[in-house]
Protein backbone atom coordinates (compact mmCIF):
# COMPACT_ATOMS: atom_id res chain seq x y z
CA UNK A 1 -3.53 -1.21 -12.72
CA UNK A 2 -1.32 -4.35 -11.50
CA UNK A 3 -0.90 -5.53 -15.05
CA UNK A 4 0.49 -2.03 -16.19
CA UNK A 5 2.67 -1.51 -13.39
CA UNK A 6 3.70 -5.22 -13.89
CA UNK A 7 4.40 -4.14 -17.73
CA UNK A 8 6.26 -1.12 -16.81
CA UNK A 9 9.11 -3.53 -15.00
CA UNK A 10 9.52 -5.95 -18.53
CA UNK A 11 7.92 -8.93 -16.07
CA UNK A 12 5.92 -10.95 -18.59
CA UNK A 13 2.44 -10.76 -17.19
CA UNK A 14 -0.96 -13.40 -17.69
CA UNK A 15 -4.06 -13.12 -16.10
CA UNK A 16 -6.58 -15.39 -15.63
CA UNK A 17 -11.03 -15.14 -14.81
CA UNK A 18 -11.74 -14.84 -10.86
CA UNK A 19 -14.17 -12.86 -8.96
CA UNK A 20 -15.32 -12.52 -5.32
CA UNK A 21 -17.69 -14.78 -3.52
CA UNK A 22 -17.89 -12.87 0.30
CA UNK A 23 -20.17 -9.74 0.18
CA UNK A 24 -21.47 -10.04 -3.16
CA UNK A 25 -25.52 -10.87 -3.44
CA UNK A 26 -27.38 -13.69 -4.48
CA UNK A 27 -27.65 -12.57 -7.57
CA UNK A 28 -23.62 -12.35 -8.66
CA UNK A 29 -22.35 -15.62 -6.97
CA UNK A 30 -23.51 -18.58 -9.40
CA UNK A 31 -21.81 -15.82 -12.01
CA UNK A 32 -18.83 -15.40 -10.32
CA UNK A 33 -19.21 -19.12 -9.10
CA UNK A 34 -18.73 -19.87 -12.48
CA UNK A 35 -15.90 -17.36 -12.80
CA UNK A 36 -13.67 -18.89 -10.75
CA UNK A 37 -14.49 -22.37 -11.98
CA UNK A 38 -12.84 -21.31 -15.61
CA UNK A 39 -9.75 -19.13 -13.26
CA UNK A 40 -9.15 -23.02 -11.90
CA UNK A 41 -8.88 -24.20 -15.11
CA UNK A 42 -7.17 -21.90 -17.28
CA UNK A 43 -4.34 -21.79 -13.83
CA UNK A 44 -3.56 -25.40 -14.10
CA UNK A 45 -3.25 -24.76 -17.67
CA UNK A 46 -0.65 -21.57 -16.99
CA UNK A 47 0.81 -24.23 -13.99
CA UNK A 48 1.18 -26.59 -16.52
CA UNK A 49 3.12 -24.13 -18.92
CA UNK A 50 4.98 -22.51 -16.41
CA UNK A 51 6.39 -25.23 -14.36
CA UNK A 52 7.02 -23.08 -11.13
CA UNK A 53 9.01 -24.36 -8.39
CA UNK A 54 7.43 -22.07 -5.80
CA UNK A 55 4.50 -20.16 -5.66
CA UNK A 56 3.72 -16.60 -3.98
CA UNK A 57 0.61 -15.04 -2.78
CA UNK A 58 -0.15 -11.59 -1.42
CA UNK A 59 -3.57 -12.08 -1.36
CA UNK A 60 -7.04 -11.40 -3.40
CA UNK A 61 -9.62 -13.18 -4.74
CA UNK A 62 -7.89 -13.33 -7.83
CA UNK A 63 -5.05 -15.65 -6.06
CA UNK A 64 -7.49 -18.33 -4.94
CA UNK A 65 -7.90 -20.51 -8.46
CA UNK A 66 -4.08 -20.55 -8.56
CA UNK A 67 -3.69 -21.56 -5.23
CA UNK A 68 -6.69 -24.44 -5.63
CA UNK A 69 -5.43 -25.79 -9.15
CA UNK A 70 -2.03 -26.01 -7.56
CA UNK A 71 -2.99 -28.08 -4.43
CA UNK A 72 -6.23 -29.76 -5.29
CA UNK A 73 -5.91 -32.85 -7.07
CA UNK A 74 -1.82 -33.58 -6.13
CA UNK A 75 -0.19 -36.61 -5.83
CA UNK A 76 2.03 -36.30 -2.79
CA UNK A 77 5.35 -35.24 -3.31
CA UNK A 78 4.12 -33.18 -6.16
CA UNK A 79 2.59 -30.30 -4.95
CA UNK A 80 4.23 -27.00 -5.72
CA UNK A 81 5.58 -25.33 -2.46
CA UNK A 82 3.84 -22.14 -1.21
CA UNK A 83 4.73 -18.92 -0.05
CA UNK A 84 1.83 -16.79 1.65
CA UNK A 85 2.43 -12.66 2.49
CA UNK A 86 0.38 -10.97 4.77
CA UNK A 87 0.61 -7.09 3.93
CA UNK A 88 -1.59 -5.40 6.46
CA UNK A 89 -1.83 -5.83 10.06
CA UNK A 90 -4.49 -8.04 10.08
CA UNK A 91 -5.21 -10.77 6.98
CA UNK A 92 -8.75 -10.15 5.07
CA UNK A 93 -11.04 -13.09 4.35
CA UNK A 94 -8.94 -13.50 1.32
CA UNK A 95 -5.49 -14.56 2.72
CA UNK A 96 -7.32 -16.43 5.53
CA UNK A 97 -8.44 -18.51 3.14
CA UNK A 98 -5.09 -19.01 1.06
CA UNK A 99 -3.67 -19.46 4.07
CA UNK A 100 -4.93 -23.28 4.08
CA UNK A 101 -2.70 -24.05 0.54
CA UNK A 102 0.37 -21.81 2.30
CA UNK A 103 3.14 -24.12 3.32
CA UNK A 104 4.77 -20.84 4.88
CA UNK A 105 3.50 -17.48 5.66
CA UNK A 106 4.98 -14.27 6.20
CA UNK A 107 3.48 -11.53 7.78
CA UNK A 108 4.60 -7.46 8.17
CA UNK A 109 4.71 -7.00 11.68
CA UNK A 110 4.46 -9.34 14.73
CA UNK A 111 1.16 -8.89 15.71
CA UNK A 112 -0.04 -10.67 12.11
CA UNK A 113 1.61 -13.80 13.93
CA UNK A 114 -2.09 -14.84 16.23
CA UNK A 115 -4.16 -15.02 13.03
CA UNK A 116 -2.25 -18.12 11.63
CA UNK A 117 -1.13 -21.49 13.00
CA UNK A 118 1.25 -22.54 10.48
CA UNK A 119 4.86 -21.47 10.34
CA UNK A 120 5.00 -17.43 10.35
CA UNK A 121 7.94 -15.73 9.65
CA UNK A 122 7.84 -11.73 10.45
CA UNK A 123 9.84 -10.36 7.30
CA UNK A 124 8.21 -6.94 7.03
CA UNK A 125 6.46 -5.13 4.34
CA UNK A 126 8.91 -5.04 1.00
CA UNK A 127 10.04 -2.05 -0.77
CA UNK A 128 11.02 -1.26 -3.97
CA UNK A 129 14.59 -0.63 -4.66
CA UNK A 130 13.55 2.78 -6.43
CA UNK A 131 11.89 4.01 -2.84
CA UNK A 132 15.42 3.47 -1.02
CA UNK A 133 17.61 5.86 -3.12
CA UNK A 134 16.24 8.94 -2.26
CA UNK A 135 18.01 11.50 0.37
CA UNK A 136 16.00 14.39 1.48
CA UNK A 137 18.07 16.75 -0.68
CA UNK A 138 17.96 14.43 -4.31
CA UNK A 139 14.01 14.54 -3.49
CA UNK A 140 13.59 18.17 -2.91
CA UNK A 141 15.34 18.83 -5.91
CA UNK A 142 13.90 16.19 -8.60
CA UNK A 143 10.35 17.68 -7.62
CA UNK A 144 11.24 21.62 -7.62
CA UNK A 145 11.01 21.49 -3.46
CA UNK A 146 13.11 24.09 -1.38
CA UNK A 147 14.12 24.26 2.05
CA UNK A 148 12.10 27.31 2.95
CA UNK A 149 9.00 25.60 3.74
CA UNK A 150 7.94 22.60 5.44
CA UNK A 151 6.88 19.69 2.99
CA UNK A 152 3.46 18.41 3.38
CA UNK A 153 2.58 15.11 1.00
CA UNK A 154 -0.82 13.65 0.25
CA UNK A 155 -2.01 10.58 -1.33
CA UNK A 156 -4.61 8.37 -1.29
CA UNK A 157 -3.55 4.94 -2.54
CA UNK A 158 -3.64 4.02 -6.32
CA UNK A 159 -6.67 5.32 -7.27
CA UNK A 160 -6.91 8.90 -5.02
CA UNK A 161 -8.95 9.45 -2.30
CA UNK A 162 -11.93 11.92 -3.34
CA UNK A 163 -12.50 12.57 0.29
CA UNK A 164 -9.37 13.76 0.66
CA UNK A 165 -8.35 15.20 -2.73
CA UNK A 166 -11.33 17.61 -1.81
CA UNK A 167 -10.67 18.21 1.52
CA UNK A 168 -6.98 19.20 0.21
CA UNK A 169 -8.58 21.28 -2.22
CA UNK A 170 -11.17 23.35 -0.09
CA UNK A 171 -7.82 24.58 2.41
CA UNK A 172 -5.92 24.54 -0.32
CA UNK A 173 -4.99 28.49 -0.01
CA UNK A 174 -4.22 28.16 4.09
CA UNK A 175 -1.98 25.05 3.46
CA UNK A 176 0.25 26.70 1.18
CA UNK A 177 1.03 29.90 3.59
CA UNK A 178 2.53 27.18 6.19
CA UNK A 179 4.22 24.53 3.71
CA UNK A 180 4.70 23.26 -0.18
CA UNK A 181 2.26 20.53 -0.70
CA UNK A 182 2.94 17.54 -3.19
CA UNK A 183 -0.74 16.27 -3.60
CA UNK A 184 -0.69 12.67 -5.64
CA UNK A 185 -4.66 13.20 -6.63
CA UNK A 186 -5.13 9.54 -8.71
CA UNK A 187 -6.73 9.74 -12.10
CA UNK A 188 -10.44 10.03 -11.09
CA UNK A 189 -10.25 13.67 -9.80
CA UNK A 190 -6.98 14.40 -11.94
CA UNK A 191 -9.01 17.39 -13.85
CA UNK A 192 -10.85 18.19 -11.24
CA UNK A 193 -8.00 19.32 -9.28
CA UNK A 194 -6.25 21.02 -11.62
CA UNK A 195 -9.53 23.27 -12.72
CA UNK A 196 -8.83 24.10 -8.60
CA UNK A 197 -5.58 25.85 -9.43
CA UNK A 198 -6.71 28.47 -11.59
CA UNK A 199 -7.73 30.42 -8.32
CA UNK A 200 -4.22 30.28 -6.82
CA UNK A 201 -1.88 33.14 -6.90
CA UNK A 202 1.51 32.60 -8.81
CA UNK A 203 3.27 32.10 -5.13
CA UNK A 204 0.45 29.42 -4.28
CA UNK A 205 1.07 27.66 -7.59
CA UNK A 206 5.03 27.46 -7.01
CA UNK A 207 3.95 26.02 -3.81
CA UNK A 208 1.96 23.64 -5.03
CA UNK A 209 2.81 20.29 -6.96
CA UNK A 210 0.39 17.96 -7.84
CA UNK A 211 0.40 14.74 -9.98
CA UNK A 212 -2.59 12.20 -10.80
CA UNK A 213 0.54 9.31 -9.91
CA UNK A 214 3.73 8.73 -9.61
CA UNK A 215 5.81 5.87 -10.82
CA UNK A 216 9.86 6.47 -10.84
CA UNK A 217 9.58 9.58 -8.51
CA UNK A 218 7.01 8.33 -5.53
CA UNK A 219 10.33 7.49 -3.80
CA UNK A 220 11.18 11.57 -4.25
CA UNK A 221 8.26 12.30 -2.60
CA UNK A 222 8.64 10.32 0.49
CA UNK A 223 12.06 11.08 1.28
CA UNK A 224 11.46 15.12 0.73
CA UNK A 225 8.16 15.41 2.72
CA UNK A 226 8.14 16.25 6.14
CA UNK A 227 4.57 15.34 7.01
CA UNK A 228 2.31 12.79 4.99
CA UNK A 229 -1.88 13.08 4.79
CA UNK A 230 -2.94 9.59 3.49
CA UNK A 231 -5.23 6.45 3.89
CA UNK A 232 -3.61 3.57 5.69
CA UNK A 233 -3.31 1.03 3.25
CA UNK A 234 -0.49 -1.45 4.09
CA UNK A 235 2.35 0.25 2.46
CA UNK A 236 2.24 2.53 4.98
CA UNK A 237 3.71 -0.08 7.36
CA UNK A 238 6.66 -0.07 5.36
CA UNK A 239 7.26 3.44 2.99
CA UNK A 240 6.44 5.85 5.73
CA UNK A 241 8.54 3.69 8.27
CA UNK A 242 11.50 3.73 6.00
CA UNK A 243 11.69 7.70 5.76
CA UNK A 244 10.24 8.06 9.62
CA UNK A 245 8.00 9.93 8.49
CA UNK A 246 4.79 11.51 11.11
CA UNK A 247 1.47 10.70 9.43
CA UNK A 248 -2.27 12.02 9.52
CA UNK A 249 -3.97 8.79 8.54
CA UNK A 250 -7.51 8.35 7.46
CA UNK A 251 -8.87 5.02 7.11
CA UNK A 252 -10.88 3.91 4.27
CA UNK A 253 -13.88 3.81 5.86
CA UNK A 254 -16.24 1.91 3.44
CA UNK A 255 -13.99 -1.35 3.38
CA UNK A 256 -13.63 -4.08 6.16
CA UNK A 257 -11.79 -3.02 8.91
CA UNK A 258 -7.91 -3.61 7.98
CA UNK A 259 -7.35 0.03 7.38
CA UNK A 260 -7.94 1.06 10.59
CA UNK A 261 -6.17 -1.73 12.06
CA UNK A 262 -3.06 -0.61 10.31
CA UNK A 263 -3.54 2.79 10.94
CA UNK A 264 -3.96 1.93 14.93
CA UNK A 265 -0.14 0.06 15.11
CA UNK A 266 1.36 2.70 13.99
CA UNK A 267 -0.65 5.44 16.15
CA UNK A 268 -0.01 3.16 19.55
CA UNK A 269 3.50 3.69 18.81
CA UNK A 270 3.05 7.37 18.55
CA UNK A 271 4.20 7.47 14.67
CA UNK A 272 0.57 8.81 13.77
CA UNK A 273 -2.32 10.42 13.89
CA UNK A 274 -5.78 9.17 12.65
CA UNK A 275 -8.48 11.03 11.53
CA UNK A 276 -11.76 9.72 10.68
CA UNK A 277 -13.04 10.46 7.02
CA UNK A 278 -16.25 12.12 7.78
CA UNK A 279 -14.15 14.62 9.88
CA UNK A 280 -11.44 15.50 6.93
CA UNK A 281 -13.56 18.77 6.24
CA UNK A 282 -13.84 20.36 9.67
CA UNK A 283 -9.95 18.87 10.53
CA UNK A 284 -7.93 18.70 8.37
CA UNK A 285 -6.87 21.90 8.11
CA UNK A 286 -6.07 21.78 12.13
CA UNK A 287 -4.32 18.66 12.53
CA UNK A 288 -1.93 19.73 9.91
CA UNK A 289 -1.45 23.14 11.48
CA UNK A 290 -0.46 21.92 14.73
CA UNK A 291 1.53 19.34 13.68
CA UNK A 292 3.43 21.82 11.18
CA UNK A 293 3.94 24.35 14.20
CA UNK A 294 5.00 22.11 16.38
CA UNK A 295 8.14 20.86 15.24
CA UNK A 296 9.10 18.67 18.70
CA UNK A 297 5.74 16.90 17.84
CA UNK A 298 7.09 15.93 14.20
CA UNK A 299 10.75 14.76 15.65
CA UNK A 300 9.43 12.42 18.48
CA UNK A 301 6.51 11.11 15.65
CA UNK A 302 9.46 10.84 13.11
CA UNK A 303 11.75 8.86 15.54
CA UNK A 304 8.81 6.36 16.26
CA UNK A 305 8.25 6.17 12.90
CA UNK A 306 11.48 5.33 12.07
CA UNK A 307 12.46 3.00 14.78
CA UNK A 308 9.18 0.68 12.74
CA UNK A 309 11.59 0.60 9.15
CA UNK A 310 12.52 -2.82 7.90
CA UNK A 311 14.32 -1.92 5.03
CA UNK A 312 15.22 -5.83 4.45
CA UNK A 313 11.86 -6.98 4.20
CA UNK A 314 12.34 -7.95 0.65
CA UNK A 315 15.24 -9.22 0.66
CA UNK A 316 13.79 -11.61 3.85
CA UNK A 317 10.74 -12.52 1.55
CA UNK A 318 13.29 -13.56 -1.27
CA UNK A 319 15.35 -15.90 0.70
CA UNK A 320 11.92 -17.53 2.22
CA UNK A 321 10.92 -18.31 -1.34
CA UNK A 322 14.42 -19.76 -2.33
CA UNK A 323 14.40 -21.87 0.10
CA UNK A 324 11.05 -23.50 -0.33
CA UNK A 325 11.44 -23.53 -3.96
CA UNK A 326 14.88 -25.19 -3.17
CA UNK A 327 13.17 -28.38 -1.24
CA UNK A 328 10.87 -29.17 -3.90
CA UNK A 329 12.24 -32.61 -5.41
């Protein structure tokens, strides 16, 4: 999905062989042993091409033959500076890792800073340019919203959430009496969701909007929704800040923990709510009713929200990697 988003933008895009090596059995790791032995390889090769004066990494496993053909061998004064980012809250095994090639690291939010001991700089989580145009009004409009009912928005990362795309689904009817829902479904349950529909009335459907993705618009959707239902990946610590907007989160729950660690800063500061998965079909419907009829509940969870935004973030990342890039001789 990276490399067609990448596309999409006219970057010129390469990819090279890597696979994981924690969780995986016995059985996959001389393969993907192996695997990462030919990503080493074929990224001094793209190094070579390339020439880069600075390097960036926002994590993966996919990241570490770069990051090891760039470093390991080096004559000193040669290697290529590096630039480590630290989406979520709290760095996977991944970045901990990378985080031994990083010459600097930046991190979304202060409390990334006691996982690292080299120089952290707190820059925030970067947005896209797209996400910052929106007003409430420009959003409402470019996805057929009006101002009569509340705006409820759902997503569940790239892919969907199945959990809660049918969760969404089963209180489907009761959602749409209290608000307009904009439900970003992911491909997997794409047709699945829109068989649903058939057993709406016509009010229901005018109510409802619902998309397997969104590229151009996504920033539409944040800025017009008044309430968001989602999983707690890390761009939550910077798109819902941004439009201080109040959040029912549900972590992922059958990942490592960083979900929920996310989902847990923004909650202590009263910006959310989390819910766990297994509980989405017996709550869901409430959590969104009371927050939805309690509009002095939304403003205080919007202001926390907002007071989080760091709308510079990429801007801060940028000038980090000019001026390692710059020192390189």
């Amino acid at each position: 999905m990276e490399a067609e988003l990448v596309k999409r933008e006219h970057i010129p895009f390469r990819s090279i062989p890597a696979a994981g090596l924690h969780g995986v059995g016995l059985r996959a790791l001389p393969r993907n042993l192996v695997q990462l032995t030919r990503g080493a390889f074929a990224a001094r090769r793209m190094i070579r091409d390339f020439r880069p004066d600075v390097l960036f990494f926002t994590g993966g496993y996919v990241a570490g033959p770069i990051a090891f053909a760039a470093r390991v061998p080096a004559p000193a004064g040669s290697r290529i500076p590096t630039l480590l980012y630290v989406p979520d809250i709290e760095p996977g095994l991944a970045l901990k890792s990378l985080a031994v090639f990083a010459d600097r690291i930046a991190v979304s939010a202060e409390e990334s800073q006691q996982y690292f001991r080299k120089k952290v700089v707190v820059t925030g989580y970067p947005l896209r340019g797209e996400l910052l145009k929106w007003t409430r009004t420009s959003g409402r409009e470019a996805l057929g919203l009006n101002d009569e009912l509340p705006v409820v928005l759902v997503m569940g990362g790239s892919k969907g959430a199945r959990s809660i795309n049918q969760a969404v689904v089963a209180n489907l009817p009761a959602l749409l009496r209290m608000a307009q829902v904009i439900h970003i479904t992911g491909q997997l349950d794409w047709e699945t969701v829109q068989k649903s529909t058939e057993a709406l009335t016509e009010v229901e459907r005018q109510r409802y909007h619902a998309f397997p993705y969104l590229h151009e618009t996504m920033g539409a959707a944040l800025a017009a929704a008044d309430l968001v239902v989602a999983r707690a990946g890390a761009s939550t610590l910077g798109e819902l800040p941004v439009n201080g907007l109040p959040a029912v989160l549900i972590p992922y729950p059958h990942a490592w923990r960083y979900q929920m660690v996310n989902a847990d800063h923004l909650a202590q500061r009263g910006a959310a709510i989390i819910l766990a998965d297994e509980l989405l079909p017996q709550e869901l419907l409430r959590v969104v009713t009371d927050l939805l009829e309690n509009p002095s509940k939304r403003r205080a969870m919007e202001a926390a929200m907002r007071s989080l935004r760091q709308p510079e973030a990429a801007q801060a990342i940028a000038d980090q990697l000019i001026e390692l890039g710059g020192k390189r001789p």
